[in-house]
N, C-alpha and C. Protein backbone atom coordinates (compact mmCIF):
# COMPACT_ATOMS: atom_id res chain seq x y z
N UNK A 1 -18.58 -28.10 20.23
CA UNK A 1 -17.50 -27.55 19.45
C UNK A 1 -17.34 -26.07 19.81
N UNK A 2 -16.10 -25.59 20.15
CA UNK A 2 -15.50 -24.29 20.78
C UNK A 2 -15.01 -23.29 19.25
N UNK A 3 -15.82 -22.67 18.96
CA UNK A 3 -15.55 -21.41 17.99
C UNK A 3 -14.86 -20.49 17.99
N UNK A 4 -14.05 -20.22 17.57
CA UNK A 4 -13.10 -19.03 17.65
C UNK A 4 -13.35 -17.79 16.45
N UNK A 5 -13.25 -16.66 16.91
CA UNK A 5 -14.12 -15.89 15.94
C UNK A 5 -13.11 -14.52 16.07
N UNK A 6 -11.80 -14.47 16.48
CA UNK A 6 -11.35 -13.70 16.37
C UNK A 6 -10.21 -12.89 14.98
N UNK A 7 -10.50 -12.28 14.40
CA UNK A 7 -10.68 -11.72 13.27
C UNK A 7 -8.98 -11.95 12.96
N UNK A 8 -8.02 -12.39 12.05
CA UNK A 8 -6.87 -12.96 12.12
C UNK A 8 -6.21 -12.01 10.42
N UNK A 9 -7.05 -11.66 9.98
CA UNK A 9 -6.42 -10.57 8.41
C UNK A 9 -7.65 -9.66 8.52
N UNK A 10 -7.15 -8.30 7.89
CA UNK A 10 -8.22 -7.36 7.42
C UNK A 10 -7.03 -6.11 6.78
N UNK A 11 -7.21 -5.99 5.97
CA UNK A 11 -7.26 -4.77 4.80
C UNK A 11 -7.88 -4.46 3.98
N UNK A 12 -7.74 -2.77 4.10
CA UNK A 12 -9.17 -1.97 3.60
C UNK A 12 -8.19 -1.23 2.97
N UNK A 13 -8.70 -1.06 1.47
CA UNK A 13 -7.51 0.21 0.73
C UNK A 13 -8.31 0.51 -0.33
N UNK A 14 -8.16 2.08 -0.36
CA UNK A 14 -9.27 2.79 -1.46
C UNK A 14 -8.55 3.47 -2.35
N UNK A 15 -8.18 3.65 -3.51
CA UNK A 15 -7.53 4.82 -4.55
C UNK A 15 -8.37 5.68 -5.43
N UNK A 16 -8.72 6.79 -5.49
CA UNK A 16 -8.85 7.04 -6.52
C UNK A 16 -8.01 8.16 -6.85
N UNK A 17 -8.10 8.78 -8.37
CA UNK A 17 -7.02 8.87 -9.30
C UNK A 17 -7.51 9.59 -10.42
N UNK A 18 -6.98 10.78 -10.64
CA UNK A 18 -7.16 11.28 -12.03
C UNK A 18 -6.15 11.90 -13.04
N UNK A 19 -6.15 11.43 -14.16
CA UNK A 19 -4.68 11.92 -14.83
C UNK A 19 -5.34 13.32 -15.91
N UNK A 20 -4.51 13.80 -16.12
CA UNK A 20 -4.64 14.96 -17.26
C UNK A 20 -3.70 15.12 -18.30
N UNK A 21 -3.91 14.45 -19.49
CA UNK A 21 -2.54 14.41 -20.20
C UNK A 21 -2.28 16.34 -20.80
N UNK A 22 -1.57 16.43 -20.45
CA UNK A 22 -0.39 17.75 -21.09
C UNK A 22 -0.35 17.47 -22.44
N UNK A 23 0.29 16.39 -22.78
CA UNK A 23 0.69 16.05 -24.41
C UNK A 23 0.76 14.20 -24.01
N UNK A 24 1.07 13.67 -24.88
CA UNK A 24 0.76 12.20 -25.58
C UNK A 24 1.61 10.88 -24.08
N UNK A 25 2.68 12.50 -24.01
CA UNK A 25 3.57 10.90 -22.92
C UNK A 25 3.68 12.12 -21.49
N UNK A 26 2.99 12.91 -21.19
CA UNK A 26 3.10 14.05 -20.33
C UNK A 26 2.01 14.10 -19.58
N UNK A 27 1.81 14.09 -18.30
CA UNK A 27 0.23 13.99 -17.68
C UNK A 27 0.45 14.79 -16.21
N UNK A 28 -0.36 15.61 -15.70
CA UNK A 28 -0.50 15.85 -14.16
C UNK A 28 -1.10 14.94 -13.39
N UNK A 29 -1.55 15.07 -12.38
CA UNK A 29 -2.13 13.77 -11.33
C UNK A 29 -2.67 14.62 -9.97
N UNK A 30 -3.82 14.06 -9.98
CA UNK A 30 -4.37 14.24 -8.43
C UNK A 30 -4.98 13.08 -7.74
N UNK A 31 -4.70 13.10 -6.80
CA UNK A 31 -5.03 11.02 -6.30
C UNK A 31 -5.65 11.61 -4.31
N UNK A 32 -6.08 10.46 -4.14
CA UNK A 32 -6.58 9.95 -2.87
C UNK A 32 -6.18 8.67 -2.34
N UNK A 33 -5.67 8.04 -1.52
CA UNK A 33 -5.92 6.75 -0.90
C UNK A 33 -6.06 6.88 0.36
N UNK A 34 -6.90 5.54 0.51
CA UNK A 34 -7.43 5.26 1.95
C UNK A 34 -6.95 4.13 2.56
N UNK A 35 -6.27 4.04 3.44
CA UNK A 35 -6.13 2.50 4.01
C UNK A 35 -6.81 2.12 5.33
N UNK A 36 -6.49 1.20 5.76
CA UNK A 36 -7.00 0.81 7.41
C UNK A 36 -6.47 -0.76 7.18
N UNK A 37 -5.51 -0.71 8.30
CA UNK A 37 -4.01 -2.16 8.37
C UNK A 37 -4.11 -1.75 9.79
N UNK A 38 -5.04 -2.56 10.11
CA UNK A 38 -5.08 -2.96 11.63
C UNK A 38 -4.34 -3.42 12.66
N UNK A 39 -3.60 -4.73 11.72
CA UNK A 39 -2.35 -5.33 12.27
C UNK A 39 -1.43 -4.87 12.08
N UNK A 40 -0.78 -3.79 11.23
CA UNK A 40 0.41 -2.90 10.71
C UNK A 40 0.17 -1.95 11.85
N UNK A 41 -0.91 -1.81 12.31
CA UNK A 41 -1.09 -0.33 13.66
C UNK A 41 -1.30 0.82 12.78
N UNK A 42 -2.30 0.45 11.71
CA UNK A 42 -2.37 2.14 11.38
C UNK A 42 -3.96 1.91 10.98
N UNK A 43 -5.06 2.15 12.25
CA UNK A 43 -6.58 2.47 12.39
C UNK A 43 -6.90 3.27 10.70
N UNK A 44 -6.62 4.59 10.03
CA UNK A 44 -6.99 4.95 9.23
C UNK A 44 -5.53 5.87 8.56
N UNK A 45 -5.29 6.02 7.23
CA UNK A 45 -4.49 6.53 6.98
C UNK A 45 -4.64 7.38 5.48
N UNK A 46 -5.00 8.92 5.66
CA UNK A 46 -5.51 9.23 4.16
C UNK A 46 -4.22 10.06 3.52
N UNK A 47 -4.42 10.13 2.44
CA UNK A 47 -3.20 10.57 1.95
C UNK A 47 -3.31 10.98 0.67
N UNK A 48 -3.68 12.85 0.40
CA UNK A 48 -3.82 13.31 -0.93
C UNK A 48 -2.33 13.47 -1.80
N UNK A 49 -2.68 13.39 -3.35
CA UNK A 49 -1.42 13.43 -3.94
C UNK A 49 -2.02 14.06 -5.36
N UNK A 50 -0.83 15.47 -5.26
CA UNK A 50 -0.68 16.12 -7.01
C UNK A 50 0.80 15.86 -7.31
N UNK A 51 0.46 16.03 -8.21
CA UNK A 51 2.24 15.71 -9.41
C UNK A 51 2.30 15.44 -10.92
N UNK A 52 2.80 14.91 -11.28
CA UNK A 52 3.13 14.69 -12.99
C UNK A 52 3.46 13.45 -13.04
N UNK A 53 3.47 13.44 -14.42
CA UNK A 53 3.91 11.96 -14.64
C UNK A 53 4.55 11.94 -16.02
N UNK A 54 5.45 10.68 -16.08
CA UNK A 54 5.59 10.49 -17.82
C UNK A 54 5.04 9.00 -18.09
N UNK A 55 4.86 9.00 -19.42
CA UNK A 55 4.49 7.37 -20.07
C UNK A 55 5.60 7.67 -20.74
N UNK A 56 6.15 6.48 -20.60
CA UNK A 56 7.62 5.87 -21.43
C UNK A 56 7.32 4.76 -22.28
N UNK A 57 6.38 4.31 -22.45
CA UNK A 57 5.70 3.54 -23.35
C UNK A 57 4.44 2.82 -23.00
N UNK A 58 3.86 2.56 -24.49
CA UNK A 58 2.31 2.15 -24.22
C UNK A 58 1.91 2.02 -25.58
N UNK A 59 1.51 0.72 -25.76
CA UNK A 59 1.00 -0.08 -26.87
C UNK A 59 0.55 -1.44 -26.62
N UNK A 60 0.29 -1.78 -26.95
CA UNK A 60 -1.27 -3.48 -26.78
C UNK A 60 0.22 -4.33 -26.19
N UNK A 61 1.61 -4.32 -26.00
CA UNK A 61 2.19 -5.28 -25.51
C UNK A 61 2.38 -4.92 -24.09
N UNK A 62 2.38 -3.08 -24.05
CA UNK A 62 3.48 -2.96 -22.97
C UNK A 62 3.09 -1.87 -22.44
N UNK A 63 3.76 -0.99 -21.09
CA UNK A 63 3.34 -0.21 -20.45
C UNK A 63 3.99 0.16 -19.50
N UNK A 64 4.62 1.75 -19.74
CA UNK A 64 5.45 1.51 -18.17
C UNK A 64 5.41 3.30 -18.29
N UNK A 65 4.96 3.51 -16.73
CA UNK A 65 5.17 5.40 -16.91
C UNK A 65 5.52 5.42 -15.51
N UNK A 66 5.78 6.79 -15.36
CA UNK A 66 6.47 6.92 -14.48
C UNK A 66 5.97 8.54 -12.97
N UNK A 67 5.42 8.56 -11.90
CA UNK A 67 4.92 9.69 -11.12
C UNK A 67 5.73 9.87 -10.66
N UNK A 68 5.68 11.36 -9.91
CA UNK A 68 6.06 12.27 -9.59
C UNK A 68 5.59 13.20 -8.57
N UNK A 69 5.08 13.05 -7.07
CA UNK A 69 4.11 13.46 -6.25
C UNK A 69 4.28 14.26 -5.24
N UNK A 70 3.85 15.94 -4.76
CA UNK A 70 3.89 16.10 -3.32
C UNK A 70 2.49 15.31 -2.73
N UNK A 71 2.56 14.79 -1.52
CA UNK A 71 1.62 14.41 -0.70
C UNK A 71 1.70 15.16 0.45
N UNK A 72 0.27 14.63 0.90
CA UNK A 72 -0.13 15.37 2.33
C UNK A 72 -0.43 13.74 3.17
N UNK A 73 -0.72 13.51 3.73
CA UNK A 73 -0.95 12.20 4.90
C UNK A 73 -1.34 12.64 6.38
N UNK A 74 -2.86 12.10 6.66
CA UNK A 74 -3.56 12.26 8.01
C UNK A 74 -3.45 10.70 8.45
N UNK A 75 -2.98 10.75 9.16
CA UNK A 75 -2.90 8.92 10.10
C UNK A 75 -3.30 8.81 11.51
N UNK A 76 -3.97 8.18 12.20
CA UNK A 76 -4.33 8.02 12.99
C UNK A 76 -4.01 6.22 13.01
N UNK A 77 -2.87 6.17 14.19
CA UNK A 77 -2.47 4.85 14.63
C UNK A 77 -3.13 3.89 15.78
N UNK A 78 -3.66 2.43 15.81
CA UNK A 78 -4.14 1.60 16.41
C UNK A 78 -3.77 2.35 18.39
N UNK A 79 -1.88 2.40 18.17
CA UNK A 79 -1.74 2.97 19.22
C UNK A 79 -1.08 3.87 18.91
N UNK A 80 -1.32 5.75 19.34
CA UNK A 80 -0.91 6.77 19.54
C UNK A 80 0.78 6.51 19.67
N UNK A 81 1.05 7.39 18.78
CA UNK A 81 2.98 7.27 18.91
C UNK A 81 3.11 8.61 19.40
N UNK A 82 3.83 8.94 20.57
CA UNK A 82 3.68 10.34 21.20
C UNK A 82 5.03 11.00 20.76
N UNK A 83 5.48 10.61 19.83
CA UNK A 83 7.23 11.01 19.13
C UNK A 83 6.56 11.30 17.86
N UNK A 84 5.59 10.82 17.33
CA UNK A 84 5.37 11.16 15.36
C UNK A 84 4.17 11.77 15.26
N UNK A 85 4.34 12.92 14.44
CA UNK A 85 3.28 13.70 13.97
C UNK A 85 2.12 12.70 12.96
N UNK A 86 0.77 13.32 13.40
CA UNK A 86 -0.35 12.61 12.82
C UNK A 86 -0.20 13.21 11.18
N UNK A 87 -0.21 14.50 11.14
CA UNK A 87 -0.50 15.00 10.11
C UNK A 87 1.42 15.18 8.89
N UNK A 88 1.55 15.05 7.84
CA UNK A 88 3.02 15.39 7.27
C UNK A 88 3.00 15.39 6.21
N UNK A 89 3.43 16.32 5.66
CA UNK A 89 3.89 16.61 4.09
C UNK A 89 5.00 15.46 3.76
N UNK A 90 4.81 15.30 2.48
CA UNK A 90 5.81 13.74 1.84
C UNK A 90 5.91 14.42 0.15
N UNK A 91 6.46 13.12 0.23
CA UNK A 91 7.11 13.21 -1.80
C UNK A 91 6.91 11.73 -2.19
N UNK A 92 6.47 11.61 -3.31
CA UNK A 92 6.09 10.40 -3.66
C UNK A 92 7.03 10.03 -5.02
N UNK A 93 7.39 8.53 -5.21
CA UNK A 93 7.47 8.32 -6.60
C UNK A 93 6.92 7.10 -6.87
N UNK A 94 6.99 6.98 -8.34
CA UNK A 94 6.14 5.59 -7.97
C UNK A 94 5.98 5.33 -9.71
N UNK A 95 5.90 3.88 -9.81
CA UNK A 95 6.17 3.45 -11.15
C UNK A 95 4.59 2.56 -11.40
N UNK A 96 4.12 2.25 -12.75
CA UNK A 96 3.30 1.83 -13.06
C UNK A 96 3.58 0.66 -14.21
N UNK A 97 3.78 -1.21 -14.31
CA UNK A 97 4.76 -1.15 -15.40
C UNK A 97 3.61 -2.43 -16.01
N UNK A 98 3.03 -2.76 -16.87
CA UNK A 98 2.66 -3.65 -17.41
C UNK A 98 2.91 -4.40 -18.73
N UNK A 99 3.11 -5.78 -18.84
CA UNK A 99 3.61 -6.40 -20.04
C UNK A 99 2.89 -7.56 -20.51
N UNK A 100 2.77 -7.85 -21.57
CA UNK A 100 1.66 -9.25 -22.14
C UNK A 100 2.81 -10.35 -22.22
N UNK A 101 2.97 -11.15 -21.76
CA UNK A 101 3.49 -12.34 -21.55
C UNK A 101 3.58 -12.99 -23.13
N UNK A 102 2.27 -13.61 -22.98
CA UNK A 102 1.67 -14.64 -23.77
C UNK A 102 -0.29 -14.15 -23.90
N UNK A 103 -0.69 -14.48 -25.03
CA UNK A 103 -2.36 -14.11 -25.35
C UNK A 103 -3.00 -14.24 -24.30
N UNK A 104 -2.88 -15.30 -23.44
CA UNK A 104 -3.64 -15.41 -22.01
C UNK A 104 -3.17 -14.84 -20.95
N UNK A 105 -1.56 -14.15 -20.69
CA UNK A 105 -1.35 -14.35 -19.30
C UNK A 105 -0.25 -12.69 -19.78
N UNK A 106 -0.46 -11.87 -18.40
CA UNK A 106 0.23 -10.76 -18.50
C UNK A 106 1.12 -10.78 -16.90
N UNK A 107 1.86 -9.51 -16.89
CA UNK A 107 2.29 -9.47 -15.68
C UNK A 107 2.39 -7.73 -15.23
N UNK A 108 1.64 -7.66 -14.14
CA UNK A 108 1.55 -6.15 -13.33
C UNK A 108 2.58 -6.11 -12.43
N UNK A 109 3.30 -4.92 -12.40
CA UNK A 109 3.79 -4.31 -11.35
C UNK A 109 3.84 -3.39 -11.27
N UNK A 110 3.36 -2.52 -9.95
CA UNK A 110 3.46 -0.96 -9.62
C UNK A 110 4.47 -1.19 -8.13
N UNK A 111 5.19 -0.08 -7.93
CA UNK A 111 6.25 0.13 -6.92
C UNK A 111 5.78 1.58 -6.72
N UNK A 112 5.35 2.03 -4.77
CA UNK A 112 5.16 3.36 -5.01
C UNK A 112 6.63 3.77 -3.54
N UNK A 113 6.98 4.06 -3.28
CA UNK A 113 7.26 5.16 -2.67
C UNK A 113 7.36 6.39 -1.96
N UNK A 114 6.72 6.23 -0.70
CA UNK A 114 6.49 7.51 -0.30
C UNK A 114 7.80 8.04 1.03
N UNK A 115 7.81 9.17 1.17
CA UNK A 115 9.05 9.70 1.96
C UNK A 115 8.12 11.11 2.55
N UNK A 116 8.20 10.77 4.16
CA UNK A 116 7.84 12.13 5.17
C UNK A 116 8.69 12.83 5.08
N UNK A 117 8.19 14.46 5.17
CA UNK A 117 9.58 15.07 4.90
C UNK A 117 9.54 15.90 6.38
N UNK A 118 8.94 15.59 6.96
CA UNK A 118 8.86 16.09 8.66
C UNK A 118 9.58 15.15 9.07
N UNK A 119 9.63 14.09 9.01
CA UNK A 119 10.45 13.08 9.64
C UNK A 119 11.33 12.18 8.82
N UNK A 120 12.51 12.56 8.19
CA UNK A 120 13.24 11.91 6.63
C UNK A 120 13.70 10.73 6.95
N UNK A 121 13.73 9.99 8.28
CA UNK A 121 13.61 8.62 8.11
C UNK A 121 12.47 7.67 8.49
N UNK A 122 11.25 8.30 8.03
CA UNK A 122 10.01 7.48 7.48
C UNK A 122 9.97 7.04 6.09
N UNK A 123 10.38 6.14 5.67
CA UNK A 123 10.35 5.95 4.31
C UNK A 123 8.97 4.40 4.20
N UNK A 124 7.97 4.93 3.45
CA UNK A 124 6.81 3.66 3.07
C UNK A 124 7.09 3.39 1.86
N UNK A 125 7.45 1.65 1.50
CA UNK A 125 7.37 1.51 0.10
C UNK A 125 6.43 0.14 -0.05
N UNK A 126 5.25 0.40 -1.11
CA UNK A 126 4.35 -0.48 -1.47
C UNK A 126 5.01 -1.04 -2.71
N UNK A 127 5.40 -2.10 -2.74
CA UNK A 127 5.55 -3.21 -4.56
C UNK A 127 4.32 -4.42 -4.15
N UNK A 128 4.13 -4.63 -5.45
CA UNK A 128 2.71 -4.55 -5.72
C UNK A 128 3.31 -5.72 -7.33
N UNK A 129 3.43 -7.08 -7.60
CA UNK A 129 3.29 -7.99 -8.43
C UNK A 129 2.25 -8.60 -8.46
N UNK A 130 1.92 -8.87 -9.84
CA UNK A 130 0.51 -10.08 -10.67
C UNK A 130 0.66 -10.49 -11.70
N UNK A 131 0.14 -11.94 -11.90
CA UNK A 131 0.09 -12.60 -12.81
C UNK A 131 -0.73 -13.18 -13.54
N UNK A 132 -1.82 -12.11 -13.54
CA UNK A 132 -3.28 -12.69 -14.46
C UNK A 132 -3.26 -13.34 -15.34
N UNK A 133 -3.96 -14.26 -15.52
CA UNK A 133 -4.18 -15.62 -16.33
C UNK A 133 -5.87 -16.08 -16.71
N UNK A 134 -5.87 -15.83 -17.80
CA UNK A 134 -7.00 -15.85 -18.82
C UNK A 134 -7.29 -17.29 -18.82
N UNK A 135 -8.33 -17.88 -17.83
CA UNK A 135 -8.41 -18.90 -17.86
C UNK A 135 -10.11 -19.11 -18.98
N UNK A 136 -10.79 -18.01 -19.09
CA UNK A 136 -11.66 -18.18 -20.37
C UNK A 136 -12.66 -17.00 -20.40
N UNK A 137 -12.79 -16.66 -21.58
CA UNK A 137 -13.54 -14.83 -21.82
C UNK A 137 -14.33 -14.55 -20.99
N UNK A 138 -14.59 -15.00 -19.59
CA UNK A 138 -15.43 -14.47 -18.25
C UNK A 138 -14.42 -14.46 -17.64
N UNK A 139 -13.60 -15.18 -17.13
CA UNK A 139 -12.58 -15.68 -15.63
C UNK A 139 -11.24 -15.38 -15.91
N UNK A 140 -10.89 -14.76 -14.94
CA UNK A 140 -9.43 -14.82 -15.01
C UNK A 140 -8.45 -14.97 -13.63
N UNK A 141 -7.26 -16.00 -13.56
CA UNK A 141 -7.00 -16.23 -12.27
C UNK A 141 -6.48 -15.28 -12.34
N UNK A 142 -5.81 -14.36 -11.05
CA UNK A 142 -4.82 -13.38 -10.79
C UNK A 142 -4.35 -13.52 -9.59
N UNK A 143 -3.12 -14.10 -9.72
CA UNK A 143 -2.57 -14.49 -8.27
C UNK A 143 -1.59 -12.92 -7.97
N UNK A 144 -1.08 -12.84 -6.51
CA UNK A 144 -0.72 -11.58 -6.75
C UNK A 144 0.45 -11.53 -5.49
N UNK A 145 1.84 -10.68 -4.90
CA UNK A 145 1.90 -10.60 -3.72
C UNK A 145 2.62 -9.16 -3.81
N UNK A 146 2.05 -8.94 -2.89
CA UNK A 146 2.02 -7.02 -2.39
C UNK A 146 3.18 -7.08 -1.34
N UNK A 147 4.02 -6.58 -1.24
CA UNK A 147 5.30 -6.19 -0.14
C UNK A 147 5.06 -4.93 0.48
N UNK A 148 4.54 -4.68 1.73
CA UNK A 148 4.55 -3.47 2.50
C UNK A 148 5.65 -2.91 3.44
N UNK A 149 6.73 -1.81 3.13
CA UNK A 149 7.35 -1.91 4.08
C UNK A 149 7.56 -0.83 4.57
N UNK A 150 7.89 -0.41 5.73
CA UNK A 150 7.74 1.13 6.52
C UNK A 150 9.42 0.83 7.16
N UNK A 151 10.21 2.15 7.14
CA UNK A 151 11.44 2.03 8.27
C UNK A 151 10.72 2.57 9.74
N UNK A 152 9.83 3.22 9.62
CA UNK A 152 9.69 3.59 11.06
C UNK A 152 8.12 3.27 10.94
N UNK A 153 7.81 1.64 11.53
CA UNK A 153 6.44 1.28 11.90
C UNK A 153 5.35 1.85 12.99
N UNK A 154 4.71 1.53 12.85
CA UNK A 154 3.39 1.63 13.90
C UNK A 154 3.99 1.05 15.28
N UNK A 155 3.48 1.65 16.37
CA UNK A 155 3.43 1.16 17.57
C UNK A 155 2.49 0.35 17.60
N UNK A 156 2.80 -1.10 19.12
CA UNK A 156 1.98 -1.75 19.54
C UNK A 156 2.48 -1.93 20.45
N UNK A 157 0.97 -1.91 22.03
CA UNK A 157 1.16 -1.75 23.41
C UNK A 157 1.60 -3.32 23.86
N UNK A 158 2.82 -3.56 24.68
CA UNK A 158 2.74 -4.92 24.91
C UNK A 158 2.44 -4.83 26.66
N UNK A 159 1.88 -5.76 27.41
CA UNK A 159 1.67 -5.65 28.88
C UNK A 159 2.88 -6.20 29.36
N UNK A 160 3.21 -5.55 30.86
CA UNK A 160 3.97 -6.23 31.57
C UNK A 160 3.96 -6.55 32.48
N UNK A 161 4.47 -8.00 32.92
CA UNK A 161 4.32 -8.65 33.88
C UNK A 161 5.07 -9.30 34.71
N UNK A 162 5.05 -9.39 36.44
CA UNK A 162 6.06 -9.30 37.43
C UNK A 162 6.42 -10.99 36.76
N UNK A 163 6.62 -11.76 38.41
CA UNK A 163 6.92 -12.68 37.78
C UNK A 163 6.18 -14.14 38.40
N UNK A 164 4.75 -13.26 39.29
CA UNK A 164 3.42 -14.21 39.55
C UNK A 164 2.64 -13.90 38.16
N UNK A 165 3.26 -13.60 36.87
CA UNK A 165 2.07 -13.18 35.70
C UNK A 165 1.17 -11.71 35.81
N UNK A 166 1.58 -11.37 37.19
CA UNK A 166 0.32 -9.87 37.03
C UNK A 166 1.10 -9.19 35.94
N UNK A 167 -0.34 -7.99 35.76
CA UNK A 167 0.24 -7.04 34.78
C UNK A 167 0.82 -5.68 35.59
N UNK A 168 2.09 -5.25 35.53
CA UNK A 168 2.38 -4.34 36.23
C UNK A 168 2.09 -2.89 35.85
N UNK A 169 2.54 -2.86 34.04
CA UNK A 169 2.27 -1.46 33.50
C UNK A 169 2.05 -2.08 31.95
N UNK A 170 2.54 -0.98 31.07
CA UNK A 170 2.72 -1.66 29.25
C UNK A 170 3.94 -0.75 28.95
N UNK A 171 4.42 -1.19 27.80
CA UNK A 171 5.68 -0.92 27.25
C UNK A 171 5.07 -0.70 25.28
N UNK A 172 5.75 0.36 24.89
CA UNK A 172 5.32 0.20 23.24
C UNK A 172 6.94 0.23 22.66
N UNK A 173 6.30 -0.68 21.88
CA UNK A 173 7.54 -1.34 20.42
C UNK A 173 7.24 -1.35 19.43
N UNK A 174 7.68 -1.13 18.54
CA UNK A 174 7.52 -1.14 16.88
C UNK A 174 7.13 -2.21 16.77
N UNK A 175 6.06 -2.16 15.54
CA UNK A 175 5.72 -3.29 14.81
C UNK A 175 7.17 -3.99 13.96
N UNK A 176 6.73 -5.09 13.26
CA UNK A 176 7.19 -5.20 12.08
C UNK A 176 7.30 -4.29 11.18
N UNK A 177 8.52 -4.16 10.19
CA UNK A 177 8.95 -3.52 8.84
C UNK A 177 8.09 -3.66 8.06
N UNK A 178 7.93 -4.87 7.51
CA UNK A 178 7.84 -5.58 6.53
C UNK A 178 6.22 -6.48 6.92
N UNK A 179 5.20 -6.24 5.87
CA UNK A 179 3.89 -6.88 5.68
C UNK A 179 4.13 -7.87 4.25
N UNK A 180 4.00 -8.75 4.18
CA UNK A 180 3.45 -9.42 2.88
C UNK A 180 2.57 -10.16 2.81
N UNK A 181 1.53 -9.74 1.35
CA UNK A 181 0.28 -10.25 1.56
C UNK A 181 0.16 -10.91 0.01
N UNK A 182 -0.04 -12.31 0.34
CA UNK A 182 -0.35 -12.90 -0.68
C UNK A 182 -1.66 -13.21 -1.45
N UNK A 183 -2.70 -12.81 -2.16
CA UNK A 183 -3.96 -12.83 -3.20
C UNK A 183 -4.11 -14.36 -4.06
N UNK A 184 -5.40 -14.69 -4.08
CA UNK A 184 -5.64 -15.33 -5.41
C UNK A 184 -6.83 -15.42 -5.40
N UNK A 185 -6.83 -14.67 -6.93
CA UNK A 185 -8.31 -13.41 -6.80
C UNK A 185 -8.78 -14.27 -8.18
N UNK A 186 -10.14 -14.54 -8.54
CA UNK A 186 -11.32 -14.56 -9.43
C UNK A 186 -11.44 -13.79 -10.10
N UNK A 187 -11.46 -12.75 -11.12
CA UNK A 187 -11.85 -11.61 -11.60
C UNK A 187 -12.75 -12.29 -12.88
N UNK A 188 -13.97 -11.58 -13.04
CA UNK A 188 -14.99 -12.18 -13.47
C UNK A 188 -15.10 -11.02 -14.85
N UNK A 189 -15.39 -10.79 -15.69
CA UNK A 189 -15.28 -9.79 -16.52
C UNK A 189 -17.04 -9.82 -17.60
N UNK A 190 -17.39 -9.02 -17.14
CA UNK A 190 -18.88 -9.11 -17.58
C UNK A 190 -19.31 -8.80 -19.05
């Protein structure tokens, strides 16, 4: 039996996040994320963020506020784009919205938004839906699907070849726009 072992999904994504409320529905923000989207063509991608925020509501049913962000972004791509800066100042917005369905089952969505302002038609937007489901006071299913989309993607090297198959040189083309990644996650609650 012939094994194939070549690695076919991988995403790595880190946030962290701190709010400071001002007053009751008023907050500042300082954040971090980390990614690494191998197949998107982006090896590592960090990206600090300050700003504000509002909560527009929040009580045991519901939840929805709203950021407000300058960012900074260091990227380093699978393949080198010799037209786009590694390093770029951005603006972020980005929504946070949660609602209780029913006693067992809620629904998440965050939408973020980010915009280079070195290059104003880079626009990244992450939406981000779930539907956790209280299947019993340990377990809960949470199915989920994340929409990734960039106007100006990652490069990837393609080879080229005469027309005995050799390789003559390579050529780079944009990835795909558009990533979607579908979840169905266990969450175990201790």
């Amino acid at each position: 039996m012939k094994r194939h072992t070549e690695k076919t999904a991988e995403v790595i994504f880190a946030r962290g996040r701190y709010d400071y409320n001002f007053t009751e529905n008023f907050y500042a923000l300082g954040g971090i994320d980390w990614l690494r989207n191998r197949f998107a063509g982006i090896n590592s991608r960090t990206l600090v963020a300050a700003g504000v925020g509002n909560k527009w509501v929040e009580n045991e049913n519901i939840r929805f506020k709203t950021d407000y962000s300058f960012t900074y972004s260091f990227q380093n791509d699978v393949v080198e784009n010799p037209f786009a800066k590694t390093k770029f100042p951005g603006v972020r917005f980005a929504y946070d919205f949660w609602y209780k369905l029913t006693a067992s089952t809620d629904f998440e969505s965050i939408f973020i938004a980010d915009w280079n302002l070195d290059n104003t038609k880079d626009v990244r937007i992450d939406f981000y839906n779930a539907l956790p489901i209280k299947i019993s006071e340990v377990f809960t299913l949470k199915p989920s699907l994340q929409l990734l989309w960039r106007n100006e993607p990652s490069l990837i090297e393609i080879d080229l070849q005469d027309s005995q198959a050799q390789k003559i040189g390579t050529v780079l083309t944009p990835l795909k726009n558009l990533d979607s990644l579908f979840s169905l996650t266990l969450v175990v609650n201790l």
